[in-house]
N, C-alpha and C. Protein backbone atom coordinates (compact mmCIF):
# COMPACT_ATOMS: atom_id res chain seq x y z
N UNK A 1 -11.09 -0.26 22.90
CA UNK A 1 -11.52 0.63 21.85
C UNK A 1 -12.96 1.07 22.07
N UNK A 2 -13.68 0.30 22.76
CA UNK A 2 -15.34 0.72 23.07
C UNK A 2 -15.41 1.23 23.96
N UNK A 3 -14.44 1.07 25.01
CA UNK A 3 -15.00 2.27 26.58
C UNK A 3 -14.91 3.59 26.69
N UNK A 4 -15.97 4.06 27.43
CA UNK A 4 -16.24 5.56 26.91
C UNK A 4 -16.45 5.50 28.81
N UNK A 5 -15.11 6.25 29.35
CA UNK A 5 -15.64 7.35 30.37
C UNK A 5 -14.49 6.27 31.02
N UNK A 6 -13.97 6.32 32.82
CA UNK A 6 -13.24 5.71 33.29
C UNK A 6 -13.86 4.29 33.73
N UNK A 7 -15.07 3.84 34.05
CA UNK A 7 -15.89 2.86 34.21
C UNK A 7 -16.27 3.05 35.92
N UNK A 8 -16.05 4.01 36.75
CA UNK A 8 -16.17 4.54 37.76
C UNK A 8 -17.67 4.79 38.77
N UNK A 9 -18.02 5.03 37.13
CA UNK A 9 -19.53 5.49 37.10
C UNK A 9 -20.52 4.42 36.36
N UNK A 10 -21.37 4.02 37.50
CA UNK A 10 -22.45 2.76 36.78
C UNK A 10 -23.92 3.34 36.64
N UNK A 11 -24.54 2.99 35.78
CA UNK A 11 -26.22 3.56 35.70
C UNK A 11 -27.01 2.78 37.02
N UNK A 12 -27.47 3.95 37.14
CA UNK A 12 -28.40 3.81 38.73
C UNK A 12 -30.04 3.74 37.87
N UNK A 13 -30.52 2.90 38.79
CA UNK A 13 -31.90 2.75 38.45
C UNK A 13 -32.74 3.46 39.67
N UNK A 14 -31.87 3.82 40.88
CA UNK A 14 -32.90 4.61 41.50
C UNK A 14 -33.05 6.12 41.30
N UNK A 15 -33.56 7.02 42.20
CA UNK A 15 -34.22 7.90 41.50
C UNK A 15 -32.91 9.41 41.47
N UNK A 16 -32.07 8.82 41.90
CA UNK A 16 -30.74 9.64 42.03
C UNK A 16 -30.25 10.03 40.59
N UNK A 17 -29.92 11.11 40.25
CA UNK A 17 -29.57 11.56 38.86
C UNK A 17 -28.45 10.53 38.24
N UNK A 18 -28.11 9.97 36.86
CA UNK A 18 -27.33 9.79 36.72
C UNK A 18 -26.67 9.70 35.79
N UNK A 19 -25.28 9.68 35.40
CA UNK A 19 -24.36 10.05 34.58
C UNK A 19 -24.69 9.72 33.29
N UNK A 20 -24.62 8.16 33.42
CA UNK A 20 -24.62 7.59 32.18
C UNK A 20 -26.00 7.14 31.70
N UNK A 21 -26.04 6.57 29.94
CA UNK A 21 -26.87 6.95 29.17
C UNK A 21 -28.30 5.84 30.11
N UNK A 22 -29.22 6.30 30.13
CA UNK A 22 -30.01 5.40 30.53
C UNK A 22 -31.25 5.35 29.78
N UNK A 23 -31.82 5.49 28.97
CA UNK A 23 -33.01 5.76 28.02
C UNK A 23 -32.13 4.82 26.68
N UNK A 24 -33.40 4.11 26.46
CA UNK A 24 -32.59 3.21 24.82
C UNK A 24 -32.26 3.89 23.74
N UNK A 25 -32.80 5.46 23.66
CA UNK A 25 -32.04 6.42 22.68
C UNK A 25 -30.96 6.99 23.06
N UNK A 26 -30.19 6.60 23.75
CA UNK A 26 -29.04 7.27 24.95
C UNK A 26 -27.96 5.82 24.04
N UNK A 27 -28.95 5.27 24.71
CA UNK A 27 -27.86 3.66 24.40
C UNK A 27 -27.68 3.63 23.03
N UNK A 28 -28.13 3.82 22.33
CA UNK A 28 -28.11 3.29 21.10
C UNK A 28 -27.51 4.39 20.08
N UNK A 29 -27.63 5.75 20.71
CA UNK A 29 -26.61 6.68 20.42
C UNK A 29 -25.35 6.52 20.26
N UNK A 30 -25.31 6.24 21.61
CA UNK A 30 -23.44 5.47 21.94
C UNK A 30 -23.42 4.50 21.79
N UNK A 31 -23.36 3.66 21.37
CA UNK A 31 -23.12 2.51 20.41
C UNK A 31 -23.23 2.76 18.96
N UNK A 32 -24.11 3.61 18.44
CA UNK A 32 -23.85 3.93 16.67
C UNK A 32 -22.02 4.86 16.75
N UNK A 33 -22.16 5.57 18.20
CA UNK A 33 -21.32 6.44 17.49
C UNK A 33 -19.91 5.88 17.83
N UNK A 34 -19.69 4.87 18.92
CA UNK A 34 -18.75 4.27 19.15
C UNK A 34 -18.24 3.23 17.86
N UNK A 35 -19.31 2.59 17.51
CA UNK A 35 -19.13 1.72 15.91
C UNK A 35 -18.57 2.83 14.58
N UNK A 36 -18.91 3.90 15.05
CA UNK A 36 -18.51 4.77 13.90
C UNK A 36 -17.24 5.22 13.99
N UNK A 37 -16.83 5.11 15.44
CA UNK A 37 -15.50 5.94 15.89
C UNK A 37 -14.21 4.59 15.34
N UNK A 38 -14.76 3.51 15.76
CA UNK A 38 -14.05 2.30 15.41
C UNK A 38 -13.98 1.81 13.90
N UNK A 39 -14.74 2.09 13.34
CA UNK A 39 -14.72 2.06 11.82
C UNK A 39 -13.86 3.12 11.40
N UNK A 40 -13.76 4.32 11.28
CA UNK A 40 -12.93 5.45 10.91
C UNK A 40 -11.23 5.09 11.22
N UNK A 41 -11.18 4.63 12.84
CA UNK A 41 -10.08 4.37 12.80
C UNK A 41 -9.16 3.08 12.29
N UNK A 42 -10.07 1.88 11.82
CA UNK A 42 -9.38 0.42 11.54
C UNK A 42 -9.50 1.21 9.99
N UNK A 43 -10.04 2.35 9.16
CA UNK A 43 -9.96 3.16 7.94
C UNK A 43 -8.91 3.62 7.90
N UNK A 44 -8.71 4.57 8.92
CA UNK A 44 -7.30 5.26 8.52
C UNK A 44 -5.99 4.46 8.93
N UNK A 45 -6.32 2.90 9.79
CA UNK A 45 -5.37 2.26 9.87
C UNK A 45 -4.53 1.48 9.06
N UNK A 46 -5.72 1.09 7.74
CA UNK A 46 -5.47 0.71 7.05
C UNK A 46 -5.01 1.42 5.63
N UNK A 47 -5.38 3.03 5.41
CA UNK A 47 -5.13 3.80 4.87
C UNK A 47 -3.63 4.08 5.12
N UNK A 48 -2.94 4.01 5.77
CA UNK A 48 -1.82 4.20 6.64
C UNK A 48 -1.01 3.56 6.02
N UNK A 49 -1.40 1.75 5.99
CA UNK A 49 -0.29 0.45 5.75
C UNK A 49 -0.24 0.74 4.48
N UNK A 50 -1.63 0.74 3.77
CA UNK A 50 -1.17 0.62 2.30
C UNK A 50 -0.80 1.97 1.53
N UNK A 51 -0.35 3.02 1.96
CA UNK A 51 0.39 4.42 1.42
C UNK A 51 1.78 3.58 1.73
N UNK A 52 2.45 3.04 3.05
CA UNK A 52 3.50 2.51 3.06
C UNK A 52 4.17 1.35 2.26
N UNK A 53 2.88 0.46 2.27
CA UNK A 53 3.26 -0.49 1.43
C UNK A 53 3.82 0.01 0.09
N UNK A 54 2.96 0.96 -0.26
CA UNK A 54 3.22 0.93 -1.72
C UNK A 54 4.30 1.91 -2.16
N UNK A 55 4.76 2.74 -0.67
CA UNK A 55 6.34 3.30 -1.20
C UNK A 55 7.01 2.28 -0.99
N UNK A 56 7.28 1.10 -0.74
CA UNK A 56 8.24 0.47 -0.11
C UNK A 56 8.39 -0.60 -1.60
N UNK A 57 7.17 -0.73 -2.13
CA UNK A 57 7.11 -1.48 -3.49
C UNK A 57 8.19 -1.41 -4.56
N UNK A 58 8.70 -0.21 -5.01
CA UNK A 58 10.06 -0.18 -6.18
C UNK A 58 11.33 -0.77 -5.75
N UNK A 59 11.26 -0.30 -4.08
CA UNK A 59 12.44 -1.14 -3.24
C UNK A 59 12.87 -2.59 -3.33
N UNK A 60 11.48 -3.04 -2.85
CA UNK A 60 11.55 -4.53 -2.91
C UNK A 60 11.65 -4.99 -4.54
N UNK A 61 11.06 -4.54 -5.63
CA UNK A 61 11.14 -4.69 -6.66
C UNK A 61 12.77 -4.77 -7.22
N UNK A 62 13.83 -3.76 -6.49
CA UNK A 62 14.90 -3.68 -6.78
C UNK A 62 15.81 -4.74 -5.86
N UNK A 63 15.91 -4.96 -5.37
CA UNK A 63 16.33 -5.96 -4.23
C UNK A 63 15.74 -7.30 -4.76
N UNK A 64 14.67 -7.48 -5.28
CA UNK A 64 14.73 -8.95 -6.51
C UNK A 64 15.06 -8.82 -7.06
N UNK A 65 15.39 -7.48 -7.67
CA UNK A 65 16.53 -7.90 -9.03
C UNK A 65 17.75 -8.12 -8.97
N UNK A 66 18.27 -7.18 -7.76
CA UNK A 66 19.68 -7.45 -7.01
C UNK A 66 20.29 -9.00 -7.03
N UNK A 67 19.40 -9.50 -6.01
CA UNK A 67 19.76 -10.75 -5.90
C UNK A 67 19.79 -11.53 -7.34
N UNK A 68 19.45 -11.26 -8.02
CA UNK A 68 18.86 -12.21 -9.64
C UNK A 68 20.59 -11.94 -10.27
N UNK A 69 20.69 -10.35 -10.14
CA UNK A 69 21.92 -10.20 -10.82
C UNK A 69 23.05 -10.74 -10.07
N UNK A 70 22.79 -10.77 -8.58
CA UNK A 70 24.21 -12.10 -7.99
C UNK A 70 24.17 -12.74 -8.40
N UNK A 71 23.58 -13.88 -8.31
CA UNK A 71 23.06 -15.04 -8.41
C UNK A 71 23.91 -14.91 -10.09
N UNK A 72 23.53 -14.35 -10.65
CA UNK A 72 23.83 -14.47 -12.75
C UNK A 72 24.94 -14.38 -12.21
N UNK A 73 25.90 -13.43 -12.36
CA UNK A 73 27.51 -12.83 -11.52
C UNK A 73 28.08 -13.93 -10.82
N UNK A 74 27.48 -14.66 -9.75
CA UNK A 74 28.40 -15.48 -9.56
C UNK A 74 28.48 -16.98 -9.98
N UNK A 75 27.30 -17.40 -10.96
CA UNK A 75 27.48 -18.65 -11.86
C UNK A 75 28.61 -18.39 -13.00
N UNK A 76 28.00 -16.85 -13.78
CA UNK A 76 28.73 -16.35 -14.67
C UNK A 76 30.42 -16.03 -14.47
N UNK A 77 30.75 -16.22 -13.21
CA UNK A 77 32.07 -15.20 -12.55
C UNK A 77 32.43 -13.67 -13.68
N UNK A 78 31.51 -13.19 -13.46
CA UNK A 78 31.44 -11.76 -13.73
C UNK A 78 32.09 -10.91 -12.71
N UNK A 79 33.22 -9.95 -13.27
CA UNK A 79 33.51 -9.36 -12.90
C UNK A 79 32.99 -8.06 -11.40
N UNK A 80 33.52 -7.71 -10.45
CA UNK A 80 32.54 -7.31 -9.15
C UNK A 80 32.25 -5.61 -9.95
N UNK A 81 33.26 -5.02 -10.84
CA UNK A 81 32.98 -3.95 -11.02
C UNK A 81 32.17 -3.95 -12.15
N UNK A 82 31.72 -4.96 -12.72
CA UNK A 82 30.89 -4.76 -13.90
C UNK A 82 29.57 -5.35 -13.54
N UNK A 83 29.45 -5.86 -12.54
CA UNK A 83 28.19 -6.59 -11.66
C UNK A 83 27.58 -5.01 -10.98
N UNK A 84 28.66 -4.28 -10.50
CA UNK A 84 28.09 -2.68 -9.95
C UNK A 84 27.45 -2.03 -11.12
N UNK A 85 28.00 -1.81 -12.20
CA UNK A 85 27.86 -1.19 -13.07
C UNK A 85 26.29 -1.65 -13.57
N UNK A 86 25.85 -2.84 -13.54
CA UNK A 86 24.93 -3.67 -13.89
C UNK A 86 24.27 -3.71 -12.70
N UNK A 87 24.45 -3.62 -11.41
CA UNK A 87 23.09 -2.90 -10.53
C UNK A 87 22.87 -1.40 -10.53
N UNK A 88 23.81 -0.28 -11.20
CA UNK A 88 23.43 0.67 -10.96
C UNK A 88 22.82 0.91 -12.56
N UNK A 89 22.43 0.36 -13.17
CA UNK A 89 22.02 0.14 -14.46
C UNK A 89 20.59 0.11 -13.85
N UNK A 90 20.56 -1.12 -13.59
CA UNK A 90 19.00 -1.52 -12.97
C UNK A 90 18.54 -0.87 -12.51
N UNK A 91 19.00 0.03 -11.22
CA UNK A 91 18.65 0.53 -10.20
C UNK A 91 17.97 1.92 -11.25
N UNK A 92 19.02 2.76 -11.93
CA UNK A 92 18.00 3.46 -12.65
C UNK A 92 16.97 3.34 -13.30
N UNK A 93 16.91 2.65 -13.86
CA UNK A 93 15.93 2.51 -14.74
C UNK A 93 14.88 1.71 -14.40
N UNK A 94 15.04 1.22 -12.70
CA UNK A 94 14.18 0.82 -12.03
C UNK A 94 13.02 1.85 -11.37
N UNK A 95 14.09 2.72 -11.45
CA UNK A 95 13.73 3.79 -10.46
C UNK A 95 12.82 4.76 -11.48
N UNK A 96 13.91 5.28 -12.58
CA UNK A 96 12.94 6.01 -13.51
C UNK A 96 12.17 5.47 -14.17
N UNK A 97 12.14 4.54 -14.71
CA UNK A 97 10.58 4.07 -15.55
C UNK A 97 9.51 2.60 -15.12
N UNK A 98 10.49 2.19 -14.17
CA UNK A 98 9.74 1.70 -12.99
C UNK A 98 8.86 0.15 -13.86
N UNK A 99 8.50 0.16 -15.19
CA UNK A 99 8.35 -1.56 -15.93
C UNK A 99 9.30 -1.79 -16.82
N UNK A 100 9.86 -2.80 -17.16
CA UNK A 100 10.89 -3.25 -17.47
C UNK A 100 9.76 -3.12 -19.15
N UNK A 101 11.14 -3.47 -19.93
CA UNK A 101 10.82 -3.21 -22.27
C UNK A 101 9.82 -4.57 -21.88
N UNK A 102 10.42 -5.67 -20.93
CA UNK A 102 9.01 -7.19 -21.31
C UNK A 102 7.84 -6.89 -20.83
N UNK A 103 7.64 -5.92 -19.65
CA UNK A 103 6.63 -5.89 -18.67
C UNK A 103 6.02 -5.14 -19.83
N UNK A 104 6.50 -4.00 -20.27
CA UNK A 104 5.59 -2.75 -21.21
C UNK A 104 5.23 -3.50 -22.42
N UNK A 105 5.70 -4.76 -23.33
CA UNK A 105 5.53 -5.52 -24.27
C UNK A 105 3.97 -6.01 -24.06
N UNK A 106 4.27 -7.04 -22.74
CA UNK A 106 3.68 -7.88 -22.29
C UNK A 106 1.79 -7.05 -22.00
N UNK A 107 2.11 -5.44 -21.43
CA UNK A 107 0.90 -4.82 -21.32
C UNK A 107 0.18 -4.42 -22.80
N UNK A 108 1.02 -4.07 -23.45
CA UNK A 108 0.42 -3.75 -24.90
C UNK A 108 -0.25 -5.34 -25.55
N UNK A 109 0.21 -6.23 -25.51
CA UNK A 109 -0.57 -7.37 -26.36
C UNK A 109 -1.84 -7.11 -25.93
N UNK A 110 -2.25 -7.00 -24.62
CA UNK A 110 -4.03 -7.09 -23.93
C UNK A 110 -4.46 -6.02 -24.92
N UNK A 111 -4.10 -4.90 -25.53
CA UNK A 111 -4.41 -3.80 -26.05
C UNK A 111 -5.38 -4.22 -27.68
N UNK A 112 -6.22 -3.12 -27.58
CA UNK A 112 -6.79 -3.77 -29.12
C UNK A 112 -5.28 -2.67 -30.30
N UNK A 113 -5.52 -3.41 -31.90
CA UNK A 113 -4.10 -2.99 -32.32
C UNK A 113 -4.47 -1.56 -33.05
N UNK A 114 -5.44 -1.06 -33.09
CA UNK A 114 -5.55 0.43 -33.31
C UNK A 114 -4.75 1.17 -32.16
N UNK A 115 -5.52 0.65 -30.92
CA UNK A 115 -4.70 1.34 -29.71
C UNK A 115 -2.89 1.52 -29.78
N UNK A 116 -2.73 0.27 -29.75
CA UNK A 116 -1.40 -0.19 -29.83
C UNK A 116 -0.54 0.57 -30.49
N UNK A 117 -1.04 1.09 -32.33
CA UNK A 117 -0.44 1.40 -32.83
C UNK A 117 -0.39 2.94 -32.31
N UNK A 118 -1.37 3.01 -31.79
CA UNK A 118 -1.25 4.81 -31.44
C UNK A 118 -0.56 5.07 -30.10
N UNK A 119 -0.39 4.04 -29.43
CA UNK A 119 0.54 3.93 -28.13
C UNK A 119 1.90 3.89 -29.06
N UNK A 120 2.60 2.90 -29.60
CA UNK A 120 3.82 2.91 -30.30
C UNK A 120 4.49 3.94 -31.04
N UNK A 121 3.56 4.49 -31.51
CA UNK A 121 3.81 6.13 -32.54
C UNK A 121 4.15 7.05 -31.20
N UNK A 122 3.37 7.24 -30.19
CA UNK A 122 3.38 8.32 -29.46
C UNK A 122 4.86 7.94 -28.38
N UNK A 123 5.37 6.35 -28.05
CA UNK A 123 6.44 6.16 -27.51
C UNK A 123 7.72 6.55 -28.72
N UNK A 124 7.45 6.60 -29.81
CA UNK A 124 8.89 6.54 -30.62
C UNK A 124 8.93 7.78 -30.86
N UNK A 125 7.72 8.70 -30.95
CA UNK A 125 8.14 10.36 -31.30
C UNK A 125 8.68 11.18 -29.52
N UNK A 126 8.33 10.13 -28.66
CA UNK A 126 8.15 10.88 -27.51
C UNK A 126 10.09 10.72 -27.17
């Protein structure tokens, strides 16, 4: 990630012209700008993972629930077509509103209750 040029070419100290940087403002040029080039990219590398990560998040979110609803289904011996019916349940409403009635409960208590009440009014007219 730091080499700059094929390495072909070495700094000459005699009086022959030469390529590479030889003055400590030369050096120190290329090295700020090589540190800069390497910073930008471990940035957008990481810019990268976590855009992915976080589409991949409702997925995995649904696929724990999947398994939760086997798991119930086959202690329960629940029926296989009403176990579908009951992941494609989930799956919507995983999908469209994405926190479950406990998760949205559970966020409103932190709330002061003026707020609350004006969050609750605006969910029941909405």
């Amino acid at each position: 990630m730091f080499t700059v040029g094929y390495g072909d070419i070495t700094p000459n100290n005699n009086s022959k012209p030469s390529v590479l940087a030889t003055h400590v403002a030369e050096r120190a040029f290329s090295i700020i700008w090589m540190l800069l080039g390497t910073s930008f990219y471990s940035f957008l590398i990481g810019s990268i993972s976590s855009f992915l990560n976080a589409i991949d998040e409702k997925g995995h979110i649904i696929s724990e629930k999947f398994m939760v609803i086997n798991e119930f289904s086959k202690q329960a011996q629940i029926e296989p077509s009403l176990k579908d019916k009951m992941k494609k349940s989930l799956e919507y409403r995983t999908k469209n509103y994405y926190f479950s009635l406990f998760e949205k409960n559970s966020l409103l208590e932190n709330v002061p209750y003026a707020l609350r009440y004006e969050v609750q009014t605006a969910l029941d007219t909405a």
